[in-house]
Protein backbone atom coordinates (compact mmCIF):
# COMPACT_ATOMS: atom_id res chain seq x y z
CA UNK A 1 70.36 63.73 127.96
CA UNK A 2 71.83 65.38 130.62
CA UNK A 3 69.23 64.30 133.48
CA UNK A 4 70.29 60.38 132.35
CA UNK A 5 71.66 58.44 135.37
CA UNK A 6 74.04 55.20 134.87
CA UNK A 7 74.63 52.09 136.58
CA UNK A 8 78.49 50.84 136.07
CA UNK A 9 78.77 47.38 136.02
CA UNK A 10 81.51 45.84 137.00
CA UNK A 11 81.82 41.28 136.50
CA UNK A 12 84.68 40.08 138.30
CA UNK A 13 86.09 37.07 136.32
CA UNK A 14 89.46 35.53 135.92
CA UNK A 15 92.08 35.77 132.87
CA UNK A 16 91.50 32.31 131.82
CA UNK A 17 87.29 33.10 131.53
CA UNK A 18 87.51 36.55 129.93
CA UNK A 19 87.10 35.67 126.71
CA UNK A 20 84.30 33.54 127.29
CA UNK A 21 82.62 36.31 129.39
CA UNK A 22 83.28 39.12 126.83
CA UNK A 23 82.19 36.43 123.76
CA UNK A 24 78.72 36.27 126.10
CA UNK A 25 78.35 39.64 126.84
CA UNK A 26 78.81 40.80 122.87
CA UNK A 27 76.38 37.56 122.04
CA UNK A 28 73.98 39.35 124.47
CA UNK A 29 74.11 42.55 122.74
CA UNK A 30 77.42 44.51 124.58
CA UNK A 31 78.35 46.50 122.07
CA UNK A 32 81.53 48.61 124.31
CA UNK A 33 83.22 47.20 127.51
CA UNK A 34 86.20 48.50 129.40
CA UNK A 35 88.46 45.57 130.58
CA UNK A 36 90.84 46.26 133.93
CA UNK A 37 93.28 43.54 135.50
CA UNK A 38 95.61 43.20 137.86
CA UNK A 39 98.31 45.33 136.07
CA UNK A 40 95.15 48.33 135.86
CA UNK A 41 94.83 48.48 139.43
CA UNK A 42 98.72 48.42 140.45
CA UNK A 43 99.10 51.27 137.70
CA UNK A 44 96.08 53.08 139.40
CA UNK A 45 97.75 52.89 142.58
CA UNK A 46 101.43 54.19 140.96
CA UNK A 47 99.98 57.38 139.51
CA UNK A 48 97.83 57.73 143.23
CA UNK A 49 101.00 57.48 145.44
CA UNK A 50 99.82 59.79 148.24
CA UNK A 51 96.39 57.54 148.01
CA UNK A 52 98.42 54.28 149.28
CA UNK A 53 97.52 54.60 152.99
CA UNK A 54 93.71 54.49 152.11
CA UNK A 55 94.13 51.03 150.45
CA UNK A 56 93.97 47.64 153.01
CA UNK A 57 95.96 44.77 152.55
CA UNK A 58 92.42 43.37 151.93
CA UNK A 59 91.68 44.93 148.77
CA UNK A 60 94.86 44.25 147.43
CA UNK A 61 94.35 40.34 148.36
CA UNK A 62 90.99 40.68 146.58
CA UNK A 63 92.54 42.29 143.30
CA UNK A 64 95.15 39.51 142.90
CA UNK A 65 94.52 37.83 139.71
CA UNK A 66 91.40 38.91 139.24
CA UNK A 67 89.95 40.32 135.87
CA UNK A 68 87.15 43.04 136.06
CA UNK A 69 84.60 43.37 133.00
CA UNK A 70 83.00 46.54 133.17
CA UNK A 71 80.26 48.21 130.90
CA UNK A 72 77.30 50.64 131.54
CA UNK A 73 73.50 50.88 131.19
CA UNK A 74 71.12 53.50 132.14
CA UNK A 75 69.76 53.30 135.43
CA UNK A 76 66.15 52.84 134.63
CA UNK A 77 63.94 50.55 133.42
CA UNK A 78 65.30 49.96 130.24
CA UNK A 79 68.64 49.72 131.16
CA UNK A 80 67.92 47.11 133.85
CA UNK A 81 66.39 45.07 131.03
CA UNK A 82 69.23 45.20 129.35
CA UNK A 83 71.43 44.20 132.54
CA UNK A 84 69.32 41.15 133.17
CA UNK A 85 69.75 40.10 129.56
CA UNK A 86 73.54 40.97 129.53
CA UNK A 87 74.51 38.72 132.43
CA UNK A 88 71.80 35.49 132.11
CA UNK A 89 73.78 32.96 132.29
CA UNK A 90 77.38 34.73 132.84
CA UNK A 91 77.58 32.37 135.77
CA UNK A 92 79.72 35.42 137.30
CA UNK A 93 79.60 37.94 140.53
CA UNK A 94 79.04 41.03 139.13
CA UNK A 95 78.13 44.50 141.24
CA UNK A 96 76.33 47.68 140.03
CA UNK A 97 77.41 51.34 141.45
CA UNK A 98 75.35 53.91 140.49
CA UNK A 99 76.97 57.10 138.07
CA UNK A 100 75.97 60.40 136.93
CA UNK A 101 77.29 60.84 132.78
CA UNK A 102 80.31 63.20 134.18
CA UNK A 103 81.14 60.27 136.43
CA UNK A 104 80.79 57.65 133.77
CA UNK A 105 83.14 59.95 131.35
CA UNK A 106 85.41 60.62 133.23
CA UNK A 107 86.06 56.60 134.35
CA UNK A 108 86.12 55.98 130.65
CA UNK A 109 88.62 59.02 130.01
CA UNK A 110 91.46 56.82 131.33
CA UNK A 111 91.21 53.92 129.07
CA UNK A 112 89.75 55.29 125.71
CA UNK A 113 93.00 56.59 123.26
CA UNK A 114 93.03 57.17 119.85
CA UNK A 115 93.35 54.10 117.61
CA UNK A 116 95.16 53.62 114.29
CA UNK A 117 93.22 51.50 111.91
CA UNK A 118 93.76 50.25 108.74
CA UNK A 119 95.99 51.99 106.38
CA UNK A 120 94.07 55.54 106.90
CA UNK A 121 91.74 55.91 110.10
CA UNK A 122 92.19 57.55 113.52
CA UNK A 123 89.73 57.30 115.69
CA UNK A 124 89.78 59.71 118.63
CA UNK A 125 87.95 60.86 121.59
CA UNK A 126 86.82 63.93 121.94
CA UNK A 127 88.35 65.59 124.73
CA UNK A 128 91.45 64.68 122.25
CA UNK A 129 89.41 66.53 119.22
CA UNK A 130 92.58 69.02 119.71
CA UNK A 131 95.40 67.08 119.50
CA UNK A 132 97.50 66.58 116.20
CA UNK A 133 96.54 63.95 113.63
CA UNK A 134 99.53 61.39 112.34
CA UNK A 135 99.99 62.38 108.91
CA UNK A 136 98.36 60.40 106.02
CA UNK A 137 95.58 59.74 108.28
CA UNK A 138 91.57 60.32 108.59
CA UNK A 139 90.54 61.33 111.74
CA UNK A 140 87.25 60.12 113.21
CA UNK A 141 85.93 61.73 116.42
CA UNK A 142 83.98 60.34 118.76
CA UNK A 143 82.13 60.83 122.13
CA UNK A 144 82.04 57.06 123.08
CA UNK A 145 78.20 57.18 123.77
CA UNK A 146 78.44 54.82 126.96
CA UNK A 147 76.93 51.45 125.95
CA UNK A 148 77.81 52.14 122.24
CA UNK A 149 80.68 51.48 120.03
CA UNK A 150 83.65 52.92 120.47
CA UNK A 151 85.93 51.17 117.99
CA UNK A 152 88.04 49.54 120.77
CA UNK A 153 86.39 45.83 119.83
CA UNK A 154 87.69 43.67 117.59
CA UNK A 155 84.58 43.38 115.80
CA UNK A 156 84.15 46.76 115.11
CA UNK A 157 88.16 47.19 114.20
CA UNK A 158 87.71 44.45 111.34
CA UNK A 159 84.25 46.07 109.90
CA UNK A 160 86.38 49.13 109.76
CA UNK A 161 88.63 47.87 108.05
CA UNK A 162 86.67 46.87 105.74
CA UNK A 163 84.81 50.54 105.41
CA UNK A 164 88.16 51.98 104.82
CA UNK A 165 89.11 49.12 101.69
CA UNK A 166 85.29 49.51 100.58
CA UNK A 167 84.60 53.45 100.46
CA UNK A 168 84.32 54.85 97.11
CA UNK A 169 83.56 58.53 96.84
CA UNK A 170 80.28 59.58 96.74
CA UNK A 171 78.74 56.35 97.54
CA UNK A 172 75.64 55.39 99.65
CA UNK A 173 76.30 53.66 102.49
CA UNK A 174 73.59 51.85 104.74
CA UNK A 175 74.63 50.70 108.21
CA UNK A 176 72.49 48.34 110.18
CA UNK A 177 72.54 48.15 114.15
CA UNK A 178 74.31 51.29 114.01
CA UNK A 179 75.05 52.18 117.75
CA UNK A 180 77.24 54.95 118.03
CA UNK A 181 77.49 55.62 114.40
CA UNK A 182 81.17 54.53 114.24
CA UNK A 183 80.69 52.86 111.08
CA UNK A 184 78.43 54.84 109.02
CA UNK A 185 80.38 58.00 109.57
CA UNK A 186 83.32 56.42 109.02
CA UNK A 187 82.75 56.00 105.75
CA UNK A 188 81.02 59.76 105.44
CA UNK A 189 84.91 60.86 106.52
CA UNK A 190 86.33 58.75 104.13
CA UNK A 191 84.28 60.40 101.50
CA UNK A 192 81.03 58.31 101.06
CA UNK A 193 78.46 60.87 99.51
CA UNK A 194 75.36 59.94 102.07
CA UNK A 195 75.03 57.21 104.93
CA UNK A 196 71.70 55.88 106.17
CA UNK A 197 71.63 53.96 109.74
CA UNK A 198 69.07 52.33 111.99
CA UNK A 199 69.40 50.63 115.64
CA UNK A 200 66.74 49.06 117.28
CA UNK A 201 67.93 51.21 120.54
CA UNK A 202 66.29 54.52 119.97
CA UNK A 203 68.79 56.24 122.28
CA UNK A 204 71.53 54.97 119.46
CA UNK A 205 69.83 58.03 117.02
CA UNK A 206 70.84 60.67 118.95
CA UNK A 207 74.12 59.16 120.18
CA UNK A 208 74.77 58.83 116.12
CA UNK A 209 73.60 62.52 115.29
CA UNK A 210 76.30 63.93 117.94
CA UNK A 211 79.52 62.09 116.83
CA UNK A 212 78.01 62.57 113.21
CA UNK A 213 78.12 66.74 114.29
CA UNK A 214 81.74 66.43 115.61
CA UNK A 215 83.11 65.40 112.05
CA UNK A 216 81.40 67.97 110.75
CA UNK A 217 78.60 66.05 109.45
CA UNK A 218 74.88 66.93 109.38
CA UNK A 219 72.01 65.29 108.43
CA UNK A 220 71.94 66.31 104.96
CA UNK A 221 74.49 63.88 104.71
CA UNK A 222 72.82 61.47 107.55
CA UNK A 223 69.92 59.29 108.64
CA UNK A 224 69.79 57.64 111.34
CA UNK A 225 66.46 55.60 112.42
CA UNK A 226 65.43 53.36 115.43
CA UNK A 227 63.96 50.19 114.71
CA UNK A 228 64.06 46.83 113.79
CA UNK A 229 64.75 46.39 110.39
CA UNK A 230 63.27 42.67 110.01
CA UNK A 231 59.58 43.41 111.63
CA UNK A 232 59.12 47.22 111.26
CA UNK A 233 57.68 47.75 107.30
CA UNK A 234 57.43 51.46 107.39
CA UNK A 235 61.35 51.48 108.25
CA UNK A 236 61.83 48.63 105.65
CA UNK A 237 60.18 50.54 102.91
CA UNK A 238 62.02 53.89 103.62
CA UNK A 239 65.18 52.35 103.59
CA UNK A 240 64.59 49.31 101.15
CA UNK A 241 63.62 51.90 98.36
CA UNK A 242 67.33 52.74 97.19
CA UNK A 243 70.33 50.32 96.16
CA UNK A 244 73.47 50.92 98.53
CA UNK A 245 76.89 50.25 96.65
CA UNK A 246 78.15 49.28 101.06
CA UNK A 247 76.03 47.87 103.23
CA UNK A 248 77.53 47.42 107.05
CA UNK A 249 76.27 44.88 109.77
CA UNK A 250 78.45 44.80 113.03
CA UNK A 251 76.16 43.17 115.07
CA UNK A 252 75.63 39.31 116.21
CA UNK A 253 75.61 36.19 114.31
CA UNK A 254 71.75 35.73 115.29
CA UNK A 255 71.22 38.81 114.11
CA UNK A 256 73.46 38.70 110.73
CA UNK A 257 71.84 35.03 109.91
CA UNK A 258 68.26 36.69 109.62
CA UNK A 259 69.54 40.07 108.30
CA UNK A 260 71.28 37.94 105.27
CA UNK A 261 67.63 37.44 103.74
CA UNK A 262 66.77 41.10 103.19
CA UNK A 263 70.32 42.03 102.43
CA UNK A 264 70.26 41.52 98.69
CA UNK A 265 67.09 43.81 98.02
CA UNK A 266 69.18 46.86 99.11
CA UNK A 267 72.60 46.13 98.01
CA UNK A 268 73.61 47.38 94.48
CA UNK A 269 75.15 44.74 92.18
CA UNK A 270 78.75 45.53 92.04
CA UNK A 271 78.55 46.63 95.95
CA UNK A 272 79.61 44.95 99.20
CA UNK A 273 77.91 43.85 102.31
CA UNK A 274 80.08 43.86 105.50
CA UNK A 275 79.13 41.87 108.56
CA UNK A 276 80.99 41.87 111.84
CA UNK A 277 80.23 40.73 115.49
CA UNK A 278 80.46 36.63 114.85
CA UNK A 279 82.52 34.73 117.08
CA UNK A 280 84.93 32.93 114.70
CA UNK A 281 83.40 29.18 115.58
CA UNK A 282 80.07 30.55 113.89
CA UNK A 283 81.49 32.39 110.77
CA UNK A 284 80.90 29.46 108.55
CA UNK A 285 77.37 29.08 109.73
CA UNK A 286 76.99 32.45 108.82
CA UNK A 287 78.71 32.17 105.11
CA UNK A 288 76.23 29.53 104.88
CA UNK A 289 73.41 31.72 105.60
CA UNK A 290 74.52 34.43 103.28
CA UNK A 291 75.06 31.78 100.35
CA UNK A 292 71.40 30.41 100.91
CA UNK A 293 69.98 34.16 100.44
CA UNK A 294 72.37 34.62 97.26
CA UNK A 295 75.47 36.32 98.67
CA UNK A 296 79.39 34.87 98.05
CA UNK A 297 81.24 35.33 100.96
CA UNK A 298 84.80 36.29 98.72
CA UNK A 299 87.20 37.67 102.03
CA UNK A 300 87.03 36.39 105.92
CA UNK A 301 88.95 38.86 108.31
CA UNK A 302 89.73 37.54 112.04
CA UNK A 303 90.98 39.27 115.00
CA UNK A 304 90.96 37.89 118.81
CA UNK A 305 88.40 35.34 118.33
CA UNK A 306 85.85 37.74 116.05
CA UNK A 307 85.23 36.91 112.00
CA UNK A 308 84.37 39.51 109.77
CA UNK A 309 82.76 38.39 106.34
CA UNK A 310 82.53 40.63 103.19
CA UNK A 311 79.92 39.37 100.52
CA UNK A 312 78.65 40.07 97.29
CA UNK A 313 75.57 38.96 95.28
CA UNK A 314 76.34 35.73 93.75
């Protein structure tokens, strides 16, 4: 991976649109993005005093009030697929800048901190892998894999939650749409026996298999496909063949509503599917999904405008 080229972009909105701009962006598939405002850019320019002179009254007009959406895709053909299906419709300006990965890192370096979740997690970067761990809790390291999740979004904060309540010792734990991993391994660190996780993003499998390595966690341990569960029956045979006492889907609702169909075939009786990534208007089309394909929704978690559901078979 170290050849890959990025493209940043970067959607200039206002605070009053954000949400709707982030709520299209994750609809579309955004798994990660790195929000900067006003306040950002004056605190840029604090801890860059001897910078000041190289900055116009122009670009500090321009900056006023203005809230900057950025996220990253690789600069190829792929990733400019992804771009064009990531802003239809945004109805926003948005510019592209071109990044090498140390370029991209280091950009992300300033807003990415560890986060306390739950009652037990930590989830840190890991150019903070060295740092001391608050006590009582389970760290999680990860390299934020660029367009991946990073545990930052809501979403992803309530489906851990949900890991951490759900994790029994020695369990199996499958995790669909996987990304970076964040949930899978998660539970692995929380003492799940084995994990298996797919992504239709093929790049996701290796992104997985390095923060998996950084917790100390090989693939004895871990599987992690690429594919799409719901058409590919080679990948729905080797991972439909075994009950999981977890199940994890932080994805979209449009994704989730499908999903909720094969769900039951792999989930053990007394276990627990957890789905993330619904905007809290659809949650309740979603329940109704999951109660058509024999799951009872029995807890709703919300954060920021994001529903997590937690099912069992009915």
């Amino acid at each position: 991976m170290e050849d890959v080229k990025w493209l940043e972009v970067a959607v200039n909105t206002t605070p009053e649109r954000l949400d709707e701009v982030t709520a299209k962006l994750t609809a579309a598939g955004m798994a990660s993005v790195v929000i900067e405002d006003e306040g950002d850019f004056k605190q840029f320019l604090e801890q860059n005093r001897q910078y000041w002179d190289y900055v116009d009254q122009e670009l500090l007009d321009r900056m006023a009030g203005v809230c900057r959406v950025k996220f990253y895709v690789t600069d190829d053909g792929h990733g400019r697929e992804q771009l064009a299906r990531y802003t239809q419709g945004l109805d926003c300006e948005y510019t592209t800048a071109p990044l090498s990965e140390n370029d991209w890192a280091y950009s992300w370096q300033k807003y990415y901190k560890p986060l306390t979740i739950g009652e037990r997690l930590y989830v840190v970067p890991e150019w903070e892998k060295d740092k001391p761990v608050p006590e009582g809790r389970v760290p999680l390291y990860l390299n934020p894999g660029l367009t991946f999740g990073t545990g930052s979004h809501a979403s992803t904060q309530l489906c851990l939650e949900g890991v951490e309540e759900h994790t029994r010792p020695g369990d199996r734990v499958l995790d669909l749409g996987c990304g970076s991993g964040i949930l899978s391994i998660a539970a692995l660190c929380l003492g799940a026996g084995y994990a298996a996780a797919v992504d239709i993003d093929p790049k996701a499998v290796d992104v997985a298999y390095e923060n998996a390595a950084l917790n100390g966690i090989g693939k004895d341990r871990y599987a992690v496909r690429a594919g799409d569960i719901l058409t590919d029956r080679k990948l729905e045979a080797e991972l439909g063949g075994e009950k999981y006492p977890l199940v994890l889907a932080n994805i979209v609702a449009d994704v989730i509503i499908p999903l909720s169909a094969w769900v039951p075939q792999v989930l053990s009786r007394d276990g627990v599917f957890l789905c993330s990534g619904i905007i809290a208007p659809r949650a309740q089309e979603v329940a109704d999904a999951l109660a058509r394909n024999g799951l009872k929704v029995t807890r709703k978690r919300e954060k920021n405008g994001w529903a997590a559901l937690e099912a069992v078979l009915a």
